[in-house]
C-alpha atoms as a PDB file:
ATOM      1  CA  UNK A   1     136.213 -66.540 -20.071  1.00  0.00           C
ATOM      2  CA  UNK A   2     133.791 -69.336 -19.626  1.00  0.00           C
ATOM      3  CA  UNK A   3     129.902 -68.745 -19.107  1.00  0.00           C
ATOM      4  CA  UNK A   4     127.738 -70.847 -17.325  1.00  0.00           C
ATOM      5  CA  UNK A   5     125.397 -71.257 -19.733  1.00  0.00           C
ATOM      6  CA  UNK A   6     128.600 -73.401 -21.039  1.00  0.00           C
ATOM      7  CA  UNK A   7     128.141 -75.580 -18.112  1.00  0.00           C
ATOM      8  CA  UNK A   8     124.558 -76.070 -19.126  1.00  0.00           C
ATOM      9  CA  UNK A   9     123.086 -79.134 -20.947  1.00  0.00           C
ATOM     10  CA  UNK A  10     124.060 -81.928 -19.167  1.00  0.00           C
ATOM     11  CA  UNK A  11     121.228 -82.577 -16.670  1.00  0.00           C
ATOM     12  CA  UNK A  12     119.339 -85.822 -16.686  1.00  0.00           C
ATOM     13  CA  UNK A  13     122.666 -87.562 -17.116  1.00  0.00           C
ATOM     14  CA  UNK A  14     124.824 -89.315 -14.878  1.00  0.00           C
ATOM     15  CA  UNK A  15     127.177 -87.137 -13.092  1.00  0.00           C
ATOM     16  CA  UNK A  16     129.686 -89.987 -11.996  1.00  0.00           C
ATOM     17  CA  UNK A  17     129.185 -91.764 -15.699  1.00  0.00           C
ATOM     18  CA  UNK A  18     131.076 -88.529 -17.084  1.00  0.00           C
ATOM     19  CA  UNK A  19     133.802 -88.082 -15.272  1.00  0.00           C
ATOM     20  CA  UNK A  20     135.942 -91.093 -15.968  1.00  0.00           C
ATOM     21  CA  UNK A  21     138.928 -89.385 -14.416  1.00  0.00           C
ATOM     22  CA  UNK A  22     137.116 -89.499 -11.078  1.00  0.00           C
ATOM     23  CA  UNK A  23     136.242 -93.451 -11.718  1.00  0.00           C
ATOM     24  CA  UNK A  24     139.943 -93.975 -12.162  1.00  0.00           C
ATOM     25  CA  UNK A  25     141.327 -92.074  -9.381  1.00  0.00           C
ATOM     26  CA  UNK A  26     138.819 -93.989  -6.998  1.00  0.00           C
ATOM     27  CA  UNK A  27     139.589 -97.539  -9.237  1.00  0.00           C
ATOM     28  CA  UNK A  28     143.342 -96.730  -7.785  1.00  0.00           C
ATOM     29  CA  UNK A  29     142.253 -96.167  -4.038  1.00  0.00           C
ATOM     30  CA  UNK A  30     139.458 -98.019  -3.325  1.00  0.00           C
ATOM     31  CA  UNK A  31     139.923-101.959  -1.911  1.00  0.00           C
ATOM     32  CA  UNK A  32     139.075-104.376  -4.779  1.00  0.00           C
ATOM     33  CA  UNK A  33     136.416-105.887  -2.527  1.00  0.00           C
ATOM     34  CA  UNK A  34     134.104-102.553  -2.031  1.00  0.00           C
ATOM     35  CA  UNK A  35     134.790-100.921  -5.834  1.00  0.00           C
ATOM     36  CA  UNK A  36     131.493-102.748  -7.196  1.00  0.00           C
ATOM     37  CA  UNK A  37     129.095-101.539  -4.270  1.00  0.00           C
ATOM     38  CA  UNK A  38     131.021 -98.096  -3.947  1.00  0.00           C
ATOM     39  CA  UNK A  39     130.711 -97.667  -7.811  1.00  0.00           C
ATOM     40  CA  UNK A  40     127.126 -98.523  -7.789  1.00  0.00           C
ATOM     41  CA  UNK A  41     125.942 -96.179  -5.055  1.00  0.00           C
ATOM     42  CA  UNK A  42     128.066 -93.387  -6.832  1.00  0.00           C
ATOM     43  CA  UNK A  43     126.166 -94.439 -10.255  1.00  0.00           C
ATOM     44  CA  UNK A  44     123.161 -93.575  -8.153  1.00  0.00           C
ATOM     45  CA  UNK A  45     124.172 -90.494  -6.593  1.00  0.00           C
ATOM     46  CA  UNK A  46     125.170 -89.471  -9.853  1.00  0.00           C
ATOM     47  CA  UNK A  47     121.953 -90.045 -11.086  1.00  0.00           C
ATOM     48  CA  UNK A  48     120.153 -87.926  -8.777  1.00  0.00           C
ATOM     49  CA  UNK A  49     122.708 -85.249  -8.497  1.00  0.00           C
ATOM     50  CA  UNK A  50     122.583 -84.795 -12.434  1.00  0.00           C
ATOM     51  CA  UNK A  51     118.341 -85.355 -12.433  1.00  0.00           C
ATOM     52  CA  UNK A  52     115.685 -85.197  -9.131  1.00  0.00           C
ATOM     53  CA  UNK A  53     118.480 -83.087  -6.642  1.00  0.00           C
ATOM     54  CA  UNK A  54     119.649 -81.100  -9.615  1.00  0.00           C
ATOM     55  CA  UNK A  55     115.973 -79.583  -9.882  1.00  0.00           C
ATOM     56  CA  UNK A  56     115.891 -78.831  -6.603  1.00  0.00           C
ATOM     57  CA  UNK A  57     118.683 -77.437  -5.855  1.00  0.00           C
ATOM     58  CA  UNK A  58     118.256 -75.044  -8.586  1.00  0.00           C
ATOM     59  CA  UNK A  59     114.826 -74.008  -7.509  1.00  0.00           C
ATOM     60  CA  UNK A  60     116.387 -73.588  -3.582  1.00  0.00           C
ATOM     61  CA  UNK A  61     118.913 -71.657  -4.974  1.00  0.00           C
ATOM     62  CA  UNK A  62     115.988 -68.758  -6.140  1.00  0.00           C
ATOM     63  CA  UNK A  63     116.164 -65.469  -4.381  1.00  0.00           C
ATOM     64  CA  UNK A  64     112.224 -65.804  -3.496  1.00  0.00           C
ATOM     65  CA  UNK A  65     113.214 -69.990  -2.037  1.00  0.00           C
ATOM     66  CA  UNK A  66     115.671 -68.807  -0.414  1.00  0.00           C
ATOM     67  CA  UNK A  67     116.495 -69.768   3.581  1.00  0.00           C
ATOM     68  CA  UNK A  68     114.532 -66.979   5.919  1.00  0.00           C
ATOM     69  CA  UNK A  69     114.611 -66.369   9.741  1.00  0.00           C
ATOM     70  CA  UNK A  70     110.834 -66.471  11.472  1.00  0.00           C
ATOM     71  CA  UNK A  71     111.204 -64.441  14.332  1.00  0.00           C
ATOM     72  CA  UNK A  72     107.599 -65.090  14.978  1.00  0.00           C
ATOM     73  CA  UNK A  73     104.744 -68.054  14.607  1.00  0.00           C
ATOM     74  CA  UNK A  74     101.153 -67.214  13.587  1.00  0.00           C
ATOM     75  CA  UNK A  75      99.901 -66.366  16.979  1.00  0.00           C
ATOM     76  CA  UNK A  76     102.994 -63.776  17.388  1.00  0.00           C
ATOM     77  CA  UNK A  77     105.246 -66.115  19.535  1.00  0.00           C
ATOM     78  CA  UNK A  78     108.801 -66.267  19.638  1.00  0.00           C
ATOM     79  CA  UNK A  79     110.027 -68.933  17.596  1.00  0.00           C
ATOM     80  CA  UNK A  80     113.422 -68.301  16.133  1.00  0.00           C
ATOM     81  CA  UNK A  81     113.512 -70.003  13.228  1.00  0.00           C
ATOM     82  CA  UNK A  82     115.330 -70.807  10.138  1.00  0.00           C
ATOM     83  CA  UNK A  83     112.867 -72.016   7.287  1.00  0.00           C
ATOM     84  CA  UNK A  84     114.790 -73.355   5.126  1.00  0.00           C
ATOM     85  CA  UNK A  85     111.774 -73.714   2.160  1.00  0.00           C
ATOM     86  CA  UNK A  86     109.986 -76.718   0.471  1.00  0.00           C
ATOM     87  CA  UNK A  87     112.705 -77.318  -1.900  1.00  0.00           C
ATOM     88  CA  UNK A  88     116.001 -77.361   0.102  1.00  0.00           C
ATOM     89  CA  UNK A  89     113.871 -79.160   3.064  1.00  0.00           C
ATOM     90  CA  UNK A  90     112.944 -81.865   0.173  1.00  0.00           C
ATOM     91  CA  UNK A  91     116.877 -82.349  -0.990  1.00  0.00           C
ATOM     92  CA  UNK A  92     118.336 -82.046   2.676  1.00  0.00           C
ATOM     93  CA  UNK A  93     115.806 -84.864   3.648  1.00  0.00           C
ATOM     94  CA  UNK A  94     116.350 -86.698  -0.128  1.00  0.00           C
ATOM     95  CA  UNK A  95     120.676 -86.835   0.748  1.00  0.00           C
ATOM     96  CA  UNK A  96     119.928 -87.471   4.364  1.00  0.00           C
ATOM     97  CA  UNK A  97     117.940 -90.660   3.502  1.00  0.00           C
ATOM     98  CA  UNK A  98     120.369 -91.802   0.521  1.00  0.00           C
ATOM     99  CA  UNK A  99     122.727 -92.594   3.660  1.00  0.00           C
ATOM    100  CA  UNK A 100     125.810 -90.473   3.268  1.00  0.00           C
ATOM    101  CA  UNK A 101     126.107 -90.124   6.810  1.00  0.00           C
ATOM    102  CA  UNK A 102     124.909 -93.820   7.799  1.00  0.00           C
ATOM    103  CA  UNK A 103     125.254 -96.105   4.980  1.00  0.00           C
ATOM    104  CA  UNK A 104     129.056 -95.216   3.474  1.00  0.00           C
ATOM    105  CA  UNK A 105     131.160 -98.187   3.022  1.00  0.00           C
ATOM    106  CA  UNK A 106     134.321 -95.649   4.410  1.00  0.00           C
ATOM    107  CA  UNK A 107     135.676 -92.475   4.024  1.00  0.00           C
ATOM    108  CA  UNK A 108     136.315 -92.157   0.735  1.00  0.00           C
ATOM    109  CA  UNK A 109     132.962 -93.377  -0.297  1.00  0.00           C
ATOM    110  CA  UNK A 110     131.742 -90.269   1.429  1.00  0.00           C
ATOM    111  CA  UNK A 111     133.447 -87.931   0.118  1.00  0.00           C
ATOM    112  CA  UNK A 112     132.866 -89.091  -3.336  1.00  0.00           C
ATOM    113  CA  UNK A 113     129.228 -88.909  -2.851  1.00  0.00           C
ATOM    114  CA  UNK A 114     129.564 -85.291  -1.383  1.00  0.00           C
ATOM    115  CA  UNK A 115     131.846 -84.582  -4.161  1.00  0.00           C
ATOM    116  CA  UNK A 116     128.940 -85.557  -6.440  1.00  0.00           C
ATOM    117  CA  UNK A 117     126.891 -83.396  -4.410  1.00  0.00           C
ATOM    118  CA  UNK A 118     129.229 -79.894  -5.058  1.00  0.00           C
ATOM    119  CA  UNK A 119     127.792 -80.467  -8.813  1.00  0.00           C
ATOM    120  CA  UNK A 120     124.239 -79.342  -7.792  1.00  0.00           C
ATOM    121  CA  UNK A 121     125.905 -75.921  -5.281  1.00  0.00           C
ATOM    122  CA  UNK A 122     125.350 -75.132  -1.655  1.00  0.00           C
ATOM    123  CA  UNK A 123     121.290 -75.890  -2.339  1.00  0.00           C
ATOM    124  CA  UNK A 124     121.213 -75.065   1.851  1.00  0.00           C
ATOM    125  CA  UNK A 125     122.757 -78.832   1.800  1.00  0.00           C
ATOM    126  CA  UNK A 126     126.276 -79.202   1.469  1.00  0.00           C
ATOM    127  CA  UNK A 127     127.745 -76.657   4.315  1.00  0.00           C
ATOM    128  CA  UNK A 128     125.977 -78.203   7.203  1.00  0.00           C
ATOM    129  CA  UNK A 129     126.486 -82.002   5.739  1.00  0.00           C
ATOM    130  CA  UNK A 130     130.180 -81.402   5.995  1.00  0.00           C
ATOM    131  CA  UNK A 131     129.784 -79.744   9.980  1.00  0.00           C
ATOM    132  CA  UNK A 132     127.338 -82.906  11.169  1.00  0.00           C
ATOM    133  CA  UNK A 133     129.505 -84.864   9.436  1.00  0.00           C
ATOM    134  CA  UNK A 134     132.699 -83.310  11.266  1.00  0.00           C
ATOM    135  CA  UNK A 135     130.758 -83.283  14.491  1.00  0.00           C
ATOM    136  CA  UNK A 136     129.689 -86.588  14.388  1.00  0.00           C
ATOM    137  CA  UNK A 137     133.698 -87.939  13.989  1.00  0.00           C
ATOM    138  CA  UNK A 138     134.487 -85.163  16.639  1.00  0.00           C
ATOM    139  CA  UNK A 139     131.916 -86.607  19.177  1.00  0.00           C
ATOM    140  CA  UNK A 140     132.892 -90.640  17.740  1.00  0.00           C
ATOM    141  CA  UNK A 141     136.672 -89.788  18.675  1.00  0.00           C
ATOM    142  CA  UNK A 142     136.321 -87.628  21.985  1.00  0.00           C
ATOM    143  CA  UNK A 143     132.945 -87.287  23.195  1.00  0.00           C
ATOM    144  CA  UNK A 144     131.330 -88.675  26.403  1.00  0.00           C
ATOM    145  CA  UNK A 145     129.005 -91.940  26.869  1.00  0.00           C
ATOM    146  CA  UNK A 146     125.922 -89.165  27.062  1.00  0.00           C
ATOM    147  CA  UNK A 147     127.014 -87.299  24.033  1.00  0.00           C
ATOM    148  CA  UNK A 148     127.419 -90.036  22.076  1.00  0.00           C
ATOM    149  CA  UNK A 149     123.909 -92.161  23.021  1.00  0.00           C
ATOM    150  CA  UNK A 150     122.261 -88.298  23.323  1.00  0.00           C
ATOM    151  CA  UNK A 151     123.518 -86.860  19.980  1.00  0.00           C
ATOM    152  CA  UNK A 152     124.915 -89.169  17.891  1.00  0.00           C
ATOM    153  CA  UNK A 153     121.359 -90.537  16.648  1.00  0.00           C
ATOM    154  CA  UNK A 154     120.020 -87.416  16.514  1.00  0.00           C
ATOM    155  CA  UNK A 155     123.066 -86.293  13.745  1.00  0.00           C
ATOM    156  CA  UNK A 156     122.832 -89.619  11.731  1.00  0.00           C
ATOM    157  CA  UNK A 157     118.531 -89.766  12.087  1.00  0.00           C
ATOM    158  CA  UNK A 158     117.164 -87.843   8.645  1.00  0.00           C
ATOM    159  CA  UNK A 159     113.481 -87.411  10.964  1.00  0.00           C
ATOM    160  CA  UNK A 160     115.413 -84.429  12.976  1.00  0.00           C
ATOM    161  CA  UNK A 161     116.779 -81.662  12.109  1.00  0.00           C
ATOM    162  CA  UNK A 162     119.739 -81.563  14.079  1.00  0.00           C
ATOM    163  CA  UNK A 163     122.809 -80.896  12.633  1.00  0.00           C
ATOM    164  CA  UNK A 164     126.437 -79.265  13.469  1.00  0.00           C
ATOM    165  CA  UNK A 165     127.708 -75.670  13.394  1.00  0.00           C
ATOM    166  CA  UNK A 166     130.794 -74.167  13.129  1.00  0.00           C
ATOM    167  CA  UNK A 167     132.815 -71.248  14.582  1.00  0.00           C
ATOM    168  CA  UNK A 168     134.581 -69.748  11.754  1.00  0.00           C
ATOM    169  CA  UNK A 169     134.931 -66.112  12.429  1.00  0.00           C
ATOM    170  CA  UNK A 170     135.277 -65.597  16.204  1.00  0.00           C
ATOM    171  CA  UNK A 171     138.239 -63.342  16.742  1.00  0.00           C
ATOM    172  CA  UNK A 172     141.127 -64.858  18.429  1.00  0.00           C
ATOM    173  CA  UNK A 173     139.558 -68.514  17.889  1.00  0.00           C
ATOM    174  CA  UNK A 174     139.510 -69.680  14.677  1.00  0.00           C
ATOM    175  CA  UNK A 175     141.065 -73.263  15.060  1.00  0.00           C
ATOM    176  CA  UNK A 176     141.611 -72.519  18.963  1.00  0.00           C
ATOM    177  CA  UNK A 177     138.771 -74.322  19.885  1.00  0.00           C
ATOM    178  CA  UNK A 178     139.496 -73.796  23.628  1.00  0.00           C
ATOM    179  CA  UNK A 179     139.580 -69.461  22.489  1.00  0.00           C
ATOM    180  CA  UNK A 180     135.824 -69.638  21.733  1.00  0.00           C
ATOM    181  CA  UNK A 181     133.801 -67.049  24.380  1.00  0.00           C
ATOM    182  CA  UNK A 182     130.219 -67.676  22.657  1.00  0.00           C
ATOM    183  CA  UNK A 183     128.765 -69.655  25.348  1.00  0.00           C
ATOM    184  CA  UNK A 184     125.433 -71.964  24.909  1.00  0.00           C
ATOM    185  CA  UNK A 185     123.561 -72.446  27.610  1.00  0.00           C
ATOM    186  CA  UNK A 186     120.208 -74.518  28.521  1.00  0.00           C
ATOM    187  CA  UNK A 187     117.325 -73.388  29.684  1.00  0.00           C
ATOM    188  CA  UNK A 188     114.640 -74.436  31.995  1.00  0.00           C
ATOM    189  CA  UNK A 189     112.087 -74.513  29.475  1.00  0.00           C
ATOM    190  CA  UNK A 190     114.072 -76.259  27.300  1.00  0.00           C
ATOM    191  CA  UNK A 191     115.213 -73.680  24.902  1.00  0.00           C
ATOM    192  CA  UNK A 192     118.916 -72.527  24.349  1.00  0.00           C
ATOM    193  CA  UNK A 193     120.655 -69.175  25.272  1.00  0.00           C
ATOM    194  CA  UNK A 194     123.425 -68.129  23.464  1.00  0.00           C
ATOM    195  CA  UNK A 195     126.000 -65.026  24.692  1.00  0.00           C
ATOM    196  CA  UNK A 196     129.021 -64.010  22.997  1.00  0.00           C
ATOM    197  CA  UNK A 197     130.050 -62.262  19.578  1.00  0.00           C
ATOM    198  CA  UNK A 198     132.039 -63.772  17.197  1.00  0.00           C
ATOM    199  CA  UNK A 199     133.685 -60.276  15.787  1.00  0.00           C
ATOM    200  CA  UNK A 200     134.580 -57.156  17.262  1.00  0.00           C
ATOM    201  CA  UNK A 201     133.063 -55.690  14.424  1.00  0.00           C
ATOM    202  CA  UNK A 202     129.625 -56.169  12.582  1.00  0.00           C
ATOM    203  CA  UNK A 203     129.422 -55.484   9.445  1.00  0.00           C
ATOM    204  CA  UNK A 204     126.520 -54.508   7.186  1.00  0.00           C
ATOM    205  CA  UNK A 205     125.470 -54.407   3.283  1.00  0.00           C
ATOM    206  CA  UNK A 206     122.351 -54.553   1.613  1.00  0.00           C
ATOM    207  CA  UNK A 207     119.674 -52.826   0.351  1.00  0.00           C
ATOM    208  CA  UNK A 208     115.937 -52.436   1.349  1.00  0.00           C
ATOM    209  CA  UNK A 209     112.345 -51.402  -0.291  1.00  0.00           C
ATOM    210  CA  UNK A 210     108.863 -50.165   0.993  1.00  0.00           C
ATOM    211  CA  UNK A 211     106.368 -49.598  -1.219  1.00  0.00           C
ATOM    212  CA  UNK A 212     102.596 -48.590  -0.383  1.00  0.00           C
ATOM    213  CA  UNK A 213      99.582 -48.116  -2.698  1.00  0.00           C
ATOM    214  CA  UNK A 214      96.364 -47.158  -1.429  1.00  0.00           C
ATOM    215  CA  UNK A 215      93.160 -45.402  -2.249  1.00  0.00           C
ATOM    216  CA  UNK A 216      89.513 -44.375  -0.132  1.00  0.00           C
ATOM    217  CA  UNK A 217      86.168 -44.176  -1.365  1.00  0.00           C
ATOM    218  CA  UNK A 218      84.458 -41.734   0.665  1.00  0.00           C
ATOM    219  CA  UNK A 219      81.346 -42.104   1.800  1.00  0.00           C
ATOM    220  CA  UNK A 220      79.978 -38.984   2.948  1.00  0.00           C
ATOM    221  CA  UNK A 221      80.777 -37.010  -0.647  1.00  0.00           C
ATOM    222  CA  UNK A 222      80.082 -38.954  -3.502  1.00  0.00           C
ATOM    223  CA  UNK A 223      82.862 -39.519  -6.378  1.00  0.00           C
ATOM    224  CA  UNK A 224      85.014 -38.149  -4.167  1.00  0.00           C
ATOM    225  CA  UNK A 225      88.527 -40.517  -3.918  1.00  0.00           C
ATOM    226  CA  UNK A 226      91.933 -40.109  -2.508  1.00  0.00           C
ATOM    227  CA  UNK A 227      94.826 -42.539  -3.579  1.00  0.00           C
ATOM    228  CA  UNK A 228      98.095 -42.503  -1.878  1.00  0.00           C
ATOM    229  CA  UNK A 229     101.799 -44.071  -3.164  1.00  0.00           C
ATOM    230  CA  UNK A 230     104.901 -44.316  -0.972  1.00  0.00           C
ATOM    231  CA  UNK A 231     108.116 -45.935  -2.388  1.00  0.00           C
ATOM    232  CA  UNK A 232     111.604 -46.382  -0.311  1.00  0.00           C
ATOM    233  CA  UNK A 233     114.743 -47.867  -0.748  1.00  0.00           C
ATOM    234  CA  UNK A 234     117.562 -47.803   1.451  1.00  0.00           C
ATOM    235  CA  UNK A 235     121.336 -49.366   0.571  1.00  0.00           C
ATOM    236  CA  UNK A 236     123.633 -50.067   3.480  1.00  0.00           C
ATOM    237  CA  UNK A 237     127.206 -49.835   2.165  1.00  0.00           C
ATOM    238  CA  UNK A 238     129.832 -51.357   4.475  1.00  0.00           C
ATOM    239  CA  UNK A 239     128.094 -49.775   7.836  1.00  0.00           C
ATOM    240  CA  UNK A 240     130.749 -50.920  10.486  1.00  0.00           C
ATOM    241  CA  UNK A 241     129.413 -51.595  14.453  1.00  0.00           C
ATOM    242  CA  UNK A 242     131.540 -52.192  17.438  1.00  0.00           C
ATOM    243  CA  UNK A 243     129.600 -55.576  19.233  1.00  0.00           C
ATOM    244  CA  UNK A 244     131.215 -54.439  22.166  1.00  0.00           C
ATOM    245  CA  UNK A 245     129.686 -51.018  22.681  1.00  0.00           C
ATOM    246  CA  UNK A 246     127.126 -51.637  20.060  1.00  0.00           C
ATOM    247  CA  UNK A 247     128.350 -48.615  18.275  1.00  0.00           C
ATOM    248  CA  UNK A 248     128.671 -47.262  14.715  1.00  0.00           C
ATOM    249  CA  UNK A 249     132.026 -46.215  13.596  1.00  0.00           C
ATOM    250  CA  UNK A 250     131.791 -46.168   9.785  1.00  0.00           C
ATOM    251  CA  UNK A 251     130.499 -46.874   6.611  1.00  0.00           C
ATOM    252  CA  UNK A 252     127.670 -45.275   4.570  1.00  0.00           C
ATOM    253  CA  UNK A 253     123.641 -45.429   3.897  1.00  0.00           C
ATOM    254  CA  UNK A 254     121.675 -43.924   1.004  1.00  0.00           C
ATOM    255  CA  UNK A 255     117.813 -43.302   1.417  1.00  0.00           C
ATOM    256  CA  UNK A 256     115.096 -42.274  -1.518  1.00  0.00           C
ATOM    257  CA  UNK A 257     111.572 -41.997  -0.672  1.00  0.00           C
ATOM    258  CA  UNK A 258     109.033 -40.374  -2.671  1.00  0.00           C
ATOM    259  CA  UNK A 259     105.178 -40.031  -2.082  1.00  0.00           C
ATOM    260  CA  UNK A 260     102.013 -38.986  -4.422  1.00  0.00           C
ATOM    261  CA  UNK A 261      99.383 -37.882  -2.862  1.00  0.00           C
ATOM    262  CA  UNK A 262      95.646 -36.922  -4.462  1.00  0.00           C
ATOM    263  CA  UNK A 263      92.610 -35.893  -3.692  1.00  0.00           C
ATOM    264  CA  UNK A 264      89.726 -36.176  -7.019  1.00  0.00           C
ATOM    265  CA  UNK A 265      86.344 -35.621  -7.499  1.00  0.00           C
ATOM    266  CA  UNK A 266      85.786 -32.656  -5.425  1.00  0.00           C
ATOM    267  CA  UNK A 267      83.316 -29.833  -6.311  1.00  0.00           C
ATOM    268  CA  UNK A 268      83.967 -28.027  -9.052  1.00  0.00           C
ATOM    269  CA  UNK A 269      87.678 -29.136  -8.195  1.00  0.00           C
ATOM    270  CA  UNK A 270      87.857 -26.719  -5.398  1.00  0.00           C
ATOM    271  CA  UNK A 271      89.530 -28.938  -2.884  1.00  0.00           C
ATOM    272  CA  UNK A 272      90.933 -31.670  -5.085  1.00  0.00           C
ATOM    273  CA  UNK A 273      95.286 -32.296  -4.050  1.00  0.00           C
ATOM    274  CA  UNK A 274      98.010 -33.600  -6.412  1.00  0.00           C
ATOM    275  CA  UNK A 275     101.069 -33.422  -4.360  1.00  0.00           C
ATOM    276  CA  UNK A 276     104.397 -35.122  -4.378  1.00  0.00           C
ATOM    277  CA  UNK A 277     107.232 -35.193  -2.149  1.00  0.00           C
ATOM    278  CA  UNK A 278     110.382 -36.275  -2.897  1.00  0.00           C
ATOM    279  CA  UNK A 279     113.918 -36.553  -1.034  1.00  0.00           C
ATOM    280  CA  UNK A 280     116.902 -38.339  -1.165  1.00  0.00           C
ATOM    281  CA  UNK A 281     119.157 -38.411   1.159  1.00  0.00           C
ATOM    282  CA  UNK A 282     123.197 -39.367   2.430  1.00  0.00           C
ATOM    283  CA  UNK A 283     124.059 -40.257   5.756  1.00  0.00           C
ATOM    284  CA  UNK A 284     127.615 -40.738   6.471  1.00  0.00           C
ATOM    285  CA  UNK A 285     129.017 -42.260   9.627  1.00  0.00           C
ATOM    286  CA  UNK A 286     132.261 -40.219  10.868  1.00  0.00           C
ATOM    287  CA  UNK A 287     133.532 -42.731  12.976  1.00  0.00           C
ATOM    288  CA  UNK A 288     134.050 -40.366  16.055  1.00  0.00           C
ATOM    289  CA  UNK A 289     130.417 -40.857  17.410  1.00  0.00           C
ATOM    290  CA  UNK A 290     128.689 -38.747  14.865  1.00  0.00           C
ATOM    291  CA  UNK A 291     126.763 -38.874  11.665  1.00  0.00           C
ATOM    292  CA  UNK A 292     126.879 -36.265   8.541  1.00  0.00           C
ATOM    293  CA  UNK A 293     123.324 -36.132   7.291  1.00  0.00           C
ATOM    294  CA  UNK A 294     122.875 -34.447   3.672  1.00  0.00           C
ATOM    295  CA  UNK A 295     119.149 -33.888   2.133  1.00  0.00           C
ATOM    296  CA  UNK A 296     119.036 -33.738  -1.619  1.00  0.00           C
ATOM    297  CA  UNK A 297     122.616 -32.866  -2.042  1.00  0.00           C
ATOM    298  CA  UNK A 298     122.009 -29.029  -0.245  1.00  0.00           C
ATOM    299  CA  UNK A 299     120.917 -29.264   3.328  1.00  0.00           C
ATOM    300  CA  UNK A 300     123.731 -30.460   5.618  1.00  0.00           C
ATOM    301  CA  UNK A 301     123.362 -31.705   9.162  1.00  0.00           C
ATOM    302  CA  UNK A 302     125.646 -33.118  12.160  1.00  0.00           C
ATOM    303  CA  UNK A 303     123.783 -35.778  14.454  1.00  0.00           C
ATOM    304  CA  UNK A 304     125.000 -36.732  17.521  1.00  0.00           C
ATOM    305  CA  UNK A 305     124.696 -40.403  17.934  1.00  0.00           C
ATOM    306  CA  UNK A 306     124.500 -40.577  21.458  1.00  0.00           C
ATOM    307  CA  UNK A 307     122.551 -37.737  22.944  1.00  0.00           C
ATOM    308  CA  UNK A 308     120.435 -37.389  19.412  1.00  0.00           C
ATOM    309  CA  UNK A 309     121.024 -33.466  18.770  1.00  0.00           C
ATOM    310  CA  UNK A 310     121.263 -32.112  15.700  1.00  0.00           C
ATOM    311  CA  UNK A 311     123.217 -29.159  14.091  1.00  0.00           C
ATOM    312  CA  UNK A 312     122.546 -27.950  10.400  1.00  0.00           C
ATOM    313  CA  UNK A 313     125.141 -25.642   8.872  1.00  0.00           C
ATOM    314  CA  UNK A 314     126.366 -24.556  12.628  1.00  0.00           C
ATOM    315  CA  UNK A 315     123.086 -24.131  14.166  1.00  0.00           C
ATOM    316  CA  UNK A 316     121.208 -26.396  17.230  1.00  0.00           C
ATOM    317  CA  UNK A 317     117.972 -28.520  15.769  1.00  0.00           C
ATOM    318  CA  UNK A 318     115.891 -31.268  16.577  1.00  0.00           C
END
């Protein structure tokens, strides 16, 4: 099997220069009249895709340049948020302004130049090209005088960050259009407010870590110091919810936390601490409104989900 390292190499070049079985199939389809300007913008394209875009897309594409929500600004107001980082906000804007929405001699230009894109990855680019792109033909072929004069300028403008969605997992929609319950609806203040779940069922994966590290000075007995580590990690394997009653009927989660505590520097040692605590445990969702709980492999427990009560090996707890 091929790596990618295989795949490697080739940046710098010109992406459309090397594929001469692309040139030929768009030599056979394209009008005689456009092939020199459509073959010099892909030329260009294929330029950046192999050179500037490559580089950034690569860098987006890093776990820590990732896209993030912010839930919150500096000053703790709602803002709700996707930031999509400097480099994927520099190639969105970079394809935006090359004109693949505005300046494409037809159809096939554009999807030659998008084609040319899918060389560089997702980079938080290509997925929401392809919606504005299908929006803006939606709203060209159907859409009202307002839609079009509102929205259209707003899809084609690279200065705003407008751009289309698409419902892909709603059950019972899926290309039903006129199925779709998520509803969108405007505010006063301007702001959006959006109802509806897409799935019957949420489902959840991932993983999580804490980790603290801290240590006091103190001043009232000299040389004396405490320090204080806490590490956690959780991993969330295929936890299943019910959006309708917000309720968990399956799956699993694994927890580990371990802390170190000490205490130094006390007279003659007397009161100094060195203690550690640590527990791992299971937790187990039954699917019939409860939870199995076990603590380092030995101490069972059944939780109630609803009314929070808690029964180890048989017997009422907290």
């Amino acid at each position: 099997m091929s790596s990618l390292k295989e795949f490697q190499g080739i940046e710098g070049a010109d992406f459309f220069e090397l594929d001469p079985g692309f040139q030929t199939l768009l030599k056979n389809l394209l009008p005689a009249e456009r092939r020199d300007s459509v073959f010099n913008s892909l030329h260009h394209c294929g330029r950046l895709a192999g050179g500037r875009w490559n580089d950034l897309a690569r860098e987006a594409n890093k776990h820590e340049h990732l896209p993030k929500i912010v839930k919150f600004d500096r000053a703790g107001n709602a803002v709700e948020q996707v930031d999509y980082g400097t480099h994927a906000r520099h190639l969105r804007r970079e394809v935006a302004e090359f004109g693949v929405l505005t300046d494409a001699r037809n159809g096939l230009h554009k999807f030659a130049i998008v084609y040319l894109l899918a060389h560089n990855g997702e980079g938080s680019v290509n997925c929401g090209l392809s919606c504005t792109d299908g929006l803006i033909r939606a709203i060209e072929a159907v859409g009202s005088e307002f839609l079009r004069k509102t929205y259209l300028p707003l899809l084609r403008s690279a200065d705003t960050p407008v751009a289309g969605a698409q419902f892909i997992t709603e059950a019972g929609a899926g290309s039903d259009v006129g199925a779709v319950e998520t509803e969108a609806r405007p505010n006063s203040d301007g702001t959006w407010t959006i109802t509806g779940l897409q799935s019957p069922t949420a489902t959840l994966d991932g993983d999580s870590s804490f980790s603290l590290d801290t240590s006091l000075m103190s001043i009232f007995h000299q040389g004396v110091t405490s320090a204080f580590t806490l590490d956690a990690t959780a991993a969330y394997d295929a936890i299943t919810i019910s959006t309708a009653d917000r309720e968990v009927t399956g799956g699993k989660a694994t927890f580990d936390l371990k802390t170190h505590r000490t205490v130094t520097g006390t007279d003659m040692g007397a009161h100094d601490v060195d203690k550690t605590v640590d527990i791992h445990a299971d937790l187990t969702f039954n699917g019939d409104g409860t939870a199995t709980l076990v603590l380092d492999g030995t101490h069972t427990f059944t939780i109630n989900l609803k009314s929070g009560r808690c029964d180890r090996d048989g017997k009422h707890g907290n």
